[in-house]
Protein backbone atom coordinates (compact mmCIF):
# COMPACT_ATOMS: atom_id res chain seq x y z
CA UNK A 1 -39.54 -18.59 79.79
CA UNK A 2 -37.97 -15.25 80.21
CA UNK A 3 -34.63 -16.61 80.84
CA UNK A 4 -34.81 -18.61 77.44
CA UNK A 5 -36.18 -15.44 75.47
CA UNK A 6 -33.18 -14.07 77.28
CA UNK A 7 -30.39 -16.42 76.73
CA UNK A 8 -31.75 -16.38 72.53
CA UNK A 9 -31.82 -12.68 72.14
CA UNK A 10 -28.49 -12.35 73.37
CA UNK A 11 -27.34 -15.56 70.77
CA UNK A 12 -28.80 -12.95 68.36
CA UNK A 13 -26.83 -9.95 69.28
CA UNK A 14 -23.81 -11.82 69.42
CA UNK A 15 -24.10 -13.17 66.07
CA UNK A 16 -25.36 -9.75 64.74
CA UNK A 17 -21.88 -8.08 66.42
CA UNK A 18 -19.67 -10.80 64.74
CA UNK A 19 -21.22 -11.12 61.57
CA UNK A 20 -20.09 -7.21 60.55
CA UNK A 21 -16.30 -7.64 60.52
CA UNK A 22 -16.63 -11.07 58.40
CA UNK A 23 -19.26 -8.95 55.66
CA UNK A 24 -16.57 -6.46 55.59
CA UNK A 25 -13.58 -8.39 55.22
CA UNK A 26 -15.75 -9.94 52.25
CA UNK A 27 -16.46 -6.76 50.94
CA UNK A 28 -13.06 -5.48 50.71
CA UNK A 29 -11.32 -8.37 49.17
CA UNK A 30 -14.20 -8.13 46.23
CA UNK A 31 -13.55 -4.46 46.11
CA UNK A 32 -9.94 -5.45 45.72
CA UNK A 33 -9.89 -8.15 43.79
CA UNK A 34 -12.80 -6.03 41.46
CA UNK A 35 -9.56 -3.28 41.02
CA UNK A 36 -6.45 -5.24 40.50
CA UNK A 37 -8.63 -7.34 37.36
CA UNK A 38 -9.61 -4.06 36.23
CA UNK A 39 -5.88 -2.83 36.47
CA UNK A 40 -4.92 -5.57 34.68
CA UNK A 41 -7.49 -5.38 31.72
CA UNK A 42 -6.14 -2.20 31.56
CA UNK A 43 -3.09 -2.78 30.82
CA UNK A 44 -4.23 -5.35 28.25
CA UNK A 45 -6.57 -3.58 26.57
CA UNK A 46 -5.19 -2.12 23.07
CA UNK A 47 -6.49 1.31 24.03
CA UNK A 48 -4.32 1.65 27.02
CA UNK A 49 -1.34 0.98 24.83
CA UNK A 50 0.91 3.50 23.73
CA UNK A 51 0.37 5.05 20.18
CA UNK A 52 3.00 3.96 17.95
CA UNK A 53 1.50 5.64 14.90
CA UNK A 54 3.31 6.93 11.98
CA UNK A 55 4.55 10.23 12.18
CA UNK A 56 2.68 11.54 8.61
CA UNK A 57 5.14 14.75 8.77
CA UNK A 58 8.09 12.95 8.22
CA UNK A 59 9.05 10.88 4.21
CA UNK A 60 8.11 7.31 4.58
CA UNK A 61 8.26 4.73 2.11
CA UNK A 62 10.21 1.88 0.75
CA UNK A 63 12.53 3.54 -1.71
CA UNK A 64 13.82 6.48 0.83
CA UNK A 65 16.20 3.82 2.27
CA UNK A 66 17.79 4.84 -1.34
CA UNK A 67 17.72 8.51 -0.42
CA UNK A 68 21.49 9.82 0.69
CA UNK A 69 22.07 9.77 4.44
CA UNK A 70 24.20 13.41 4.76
CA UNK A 71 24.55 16.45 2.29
CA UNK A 72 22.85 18.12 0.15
CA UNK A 73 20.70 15.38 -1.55
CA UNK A 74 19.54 14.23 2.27
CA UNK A 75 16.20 14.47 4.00
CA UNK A 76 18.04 16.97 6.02
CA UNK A 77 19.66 18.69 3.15
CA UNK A 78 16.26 18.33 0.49
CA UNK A 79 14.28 21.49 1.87
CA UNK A 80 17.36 24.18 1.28
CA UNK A 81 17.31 24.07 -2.44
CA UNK A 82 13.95 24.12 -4.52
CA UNK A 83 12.90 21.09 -6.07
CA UNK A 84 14.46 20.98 -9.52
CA UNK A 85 17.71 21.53 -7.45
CA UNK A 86 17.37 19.40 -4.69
CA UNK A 87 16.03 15.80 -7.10
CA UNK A 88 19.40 16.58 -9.07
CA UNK A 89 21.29 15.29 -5.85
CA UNK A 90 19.37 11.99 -5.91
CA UNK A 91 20.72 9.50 -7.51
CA UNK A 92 17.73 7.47 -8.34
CA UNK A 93 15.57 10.11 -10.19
CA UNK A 94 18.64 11.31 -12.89
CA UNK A 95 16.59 10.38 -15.76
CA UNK A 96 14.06 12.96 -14.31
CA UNK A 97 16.55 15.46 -13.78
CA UNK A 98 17.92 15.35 -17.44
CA UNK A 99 14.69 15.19 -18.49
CA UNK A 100 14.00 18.65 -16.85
CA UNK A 101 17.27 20.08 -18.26
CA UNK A 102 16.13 18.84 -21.72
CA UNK A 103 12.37 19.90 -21.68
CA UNK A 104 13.40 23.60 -19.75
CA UNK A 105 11.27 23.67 -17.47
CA UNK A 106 13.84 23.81 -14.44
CA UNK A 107 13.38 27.65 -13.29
CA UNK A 108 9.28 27.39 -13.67
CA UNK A 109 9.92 23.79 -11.10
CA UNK A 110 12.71 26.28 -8.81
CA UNK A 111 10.64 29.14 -9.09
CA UNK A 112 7.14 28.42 -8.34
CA UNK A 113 5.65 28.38 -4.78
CA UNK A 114 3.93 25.87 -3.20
CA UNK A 115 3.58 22.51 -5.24
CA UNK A 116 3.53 19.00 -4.76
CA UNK A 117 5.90 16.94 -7.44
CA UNK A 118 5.39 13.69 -8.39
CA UNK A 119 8.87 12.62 -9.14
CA UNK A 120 9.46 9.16 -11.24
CA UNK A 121 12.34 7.28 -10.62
CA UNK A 122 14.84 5.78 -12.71
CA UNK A 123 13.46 2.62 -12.78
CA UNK A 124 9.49 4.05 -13.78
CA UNK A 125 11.40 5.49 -16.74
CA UNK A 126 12.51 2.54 -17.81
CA UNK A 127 9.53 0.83 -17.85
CA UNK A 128 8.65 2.77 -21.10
CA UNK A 129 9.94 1.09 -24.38
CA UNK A 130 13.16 2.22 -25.28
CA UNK A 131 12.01 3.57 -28.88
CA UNK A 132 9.26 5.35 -27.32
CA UNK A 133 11.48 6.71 -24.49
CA UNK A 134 14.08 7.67 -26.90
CA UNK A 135 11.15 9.75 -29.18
CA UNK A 136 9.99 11.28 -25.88
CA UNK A 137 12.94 12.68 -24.65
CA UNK A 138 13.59 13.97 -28.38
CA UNK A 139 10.39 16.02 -28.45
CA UNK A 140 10.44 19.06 -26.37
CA UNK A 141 6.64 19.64 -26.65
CA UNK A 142 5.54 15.96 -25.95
CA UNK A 143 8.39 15.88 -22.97
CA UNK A 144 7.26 19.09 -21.37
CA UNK A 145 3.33 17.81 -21.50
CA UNK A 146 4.82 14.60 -19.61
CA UNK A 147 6.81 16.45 -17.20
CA UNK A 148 4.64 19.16 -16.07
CA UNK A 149 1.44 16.97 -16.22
CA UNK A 150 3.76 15.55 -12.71
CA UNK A 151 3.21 18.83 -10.99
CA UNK A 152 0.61 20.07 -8.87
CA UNK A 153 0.03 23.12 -7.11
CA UNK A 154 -0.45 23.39 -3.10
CA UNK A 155 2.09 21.10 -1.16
CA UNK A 156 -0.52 17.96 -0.22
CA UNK A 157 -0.10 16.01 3.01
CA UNK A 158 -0.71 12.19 2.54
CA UNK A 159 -3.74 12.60 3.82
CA UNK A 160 -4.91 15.25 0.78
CA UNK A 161 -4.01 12.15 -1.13
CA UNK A 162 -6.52 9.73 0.43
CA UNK A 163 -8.98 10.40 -2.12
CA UNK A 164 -8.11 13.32 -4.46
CA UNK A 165 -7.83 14.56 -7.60
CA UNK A 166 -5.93 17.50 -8.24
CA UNK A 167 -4.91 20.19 -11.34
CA UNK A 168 -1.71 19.78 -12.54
CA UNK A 169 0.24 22.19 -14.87
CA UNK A 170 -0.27 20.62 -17.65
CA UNK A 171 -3.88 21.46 -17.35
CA UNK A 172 -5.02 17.89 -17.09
CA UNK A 173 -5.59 16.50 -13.35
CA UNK A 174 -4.54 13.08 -11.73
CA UNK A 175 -6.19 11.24 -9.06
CA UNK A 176 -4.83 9.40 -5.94
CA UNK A 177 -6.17 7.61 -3.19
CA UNK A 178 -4.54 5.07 -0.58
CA UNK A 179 -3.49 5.57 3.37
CA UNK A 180 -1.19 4.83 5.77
CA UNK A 181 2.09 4.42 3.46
CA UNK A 182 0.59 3.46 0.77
CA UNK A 183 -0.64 6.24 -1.97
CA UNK A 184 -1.27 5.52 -5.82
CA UNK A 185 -1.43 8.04 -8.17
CA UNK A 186 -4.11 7.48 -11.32
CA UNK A 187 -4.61 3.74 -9.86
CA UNK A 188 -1.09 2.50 -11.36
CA UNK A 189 1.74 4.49 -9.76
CA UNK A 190 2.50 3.79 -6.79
CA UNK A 191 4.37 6.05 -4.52
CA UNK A 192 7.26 4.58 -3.11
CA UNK A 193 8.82 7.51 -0.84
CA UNK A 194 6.17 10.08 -0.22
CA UNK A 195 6.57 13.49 1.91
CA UNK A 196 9.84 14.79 1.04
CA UNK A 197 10.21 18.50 1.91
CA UNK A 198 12.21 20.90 -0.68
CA UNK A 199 12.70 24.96 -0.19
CA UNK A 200 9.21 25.35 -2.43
CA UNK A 201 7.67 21.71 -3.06
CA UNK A 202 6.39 18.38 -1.33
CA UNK A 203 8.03 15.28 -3.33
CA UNK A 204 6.23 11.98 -3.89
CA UNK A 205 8.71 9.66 -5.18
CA UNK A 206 6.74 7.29 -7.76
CA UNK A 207 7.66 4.06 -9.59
CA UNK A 208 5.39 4.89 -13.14
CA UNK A 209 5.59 7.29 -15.34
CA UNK A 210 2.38 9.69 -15.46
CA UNK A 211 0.94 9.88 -18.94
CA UNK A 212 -1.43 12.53 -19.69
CA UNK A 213 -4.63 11.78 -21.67
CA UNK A 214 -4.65 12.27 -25.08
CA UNK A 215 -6.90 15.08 -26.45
């Protein structure tokens, strides 16, 4: 009887002394297994990707592919003259920039500190009606309303222009509101190269003409 208690308690520690080594092997496959799939959802997980984000400090938009690549007129060459200055070496806003001439208003644009312009192009000009264009640009008064009703003061980052509404020199104010790279100003023009440094103004290229309300 004591030989067969014997003989089955030592069964017992020999399966007790092999059974560690095969609970550990076990174990540390799991473990490993457990890290490479959580190295790999890692690496597939959106969060662990690299931000690619737009860099707000820099212009972005669709139109400042039109914007000159060297010289003066350039995103390089832009924030050495002040902003009356510096849109008369773009080509696309020269209606603007006789405008400006016409209406006088070029030294209060060169020589004030810290604004935000919103500059229309060429084309937003010519989405007015040539008669009424024409009697615009004839009438100093009317034309200066227009232009300085584009001007704001404090140079605004896009995201100022998330949801805003700002004073302009006319006296009137104009909303925005948008994100990312895309910004419209009083819900119908949209700005189409936003962020442009001069020596004394942020630029935000737009493709309407701003109208200010009638009083």
């Amino acid at each position: 009887m004591k030989t067969l208690r014997a003989r089955r308690a030592a069964g017992a520690m020999v399966a007790a002394i092999a059974l560690p080594p095969a609970l550990t092997a076990c174990s540390g496959d799991s473990k490993n297994n457990a890290s490479d799939s959580a190295a790999d959802a890692a690496k597939s997980s959106p969060s662990a990707a690299p931000d690619k984000s737009m860099n707000m400090n820099e212009p972005f938009g669709p139109a400042c592919s039109s914007v000159p690549k060297n010289g003066a007129g350039s995103f390089a060459g832009m924030p050495e003259d002040p902003v009356a200055t510096a849109a008369s070496h773009n080509p696309a806003l020269s209606t603007l920039v006789a405008a400006v001439k016409q209406a006088g208003p070029v030294d209060t644009l060169n020589n004030t500190k810290h604004i935000t312009v919103f500059a229309p192009t060429d084309d937003a000009f010519a989405k007015i009606p040539k008669a009424d264009l024409d009697e615009l640009l004839a009438d100093k008064a009317a034309l200066t309303k227009v232009l300085t009703y584009h001007v704001v003061g404090g140079k605004l980052t896009p995201k100022q222009l998330g949801n805003g509404a700002f004073d302009t020199l006319e006296k009137s104010r104009v909303t925005t509101s948008g994100s990312g790279m895309t910004y419209t100003v009083n819900d119908s023009s949209k700005v189409v190269c936003g962020n442009v440094p001069t020596a004394n103004a942020t630029v935000y290229i737009v493709d309407t003409v701003l109208m200010p309300p009638k009083r």
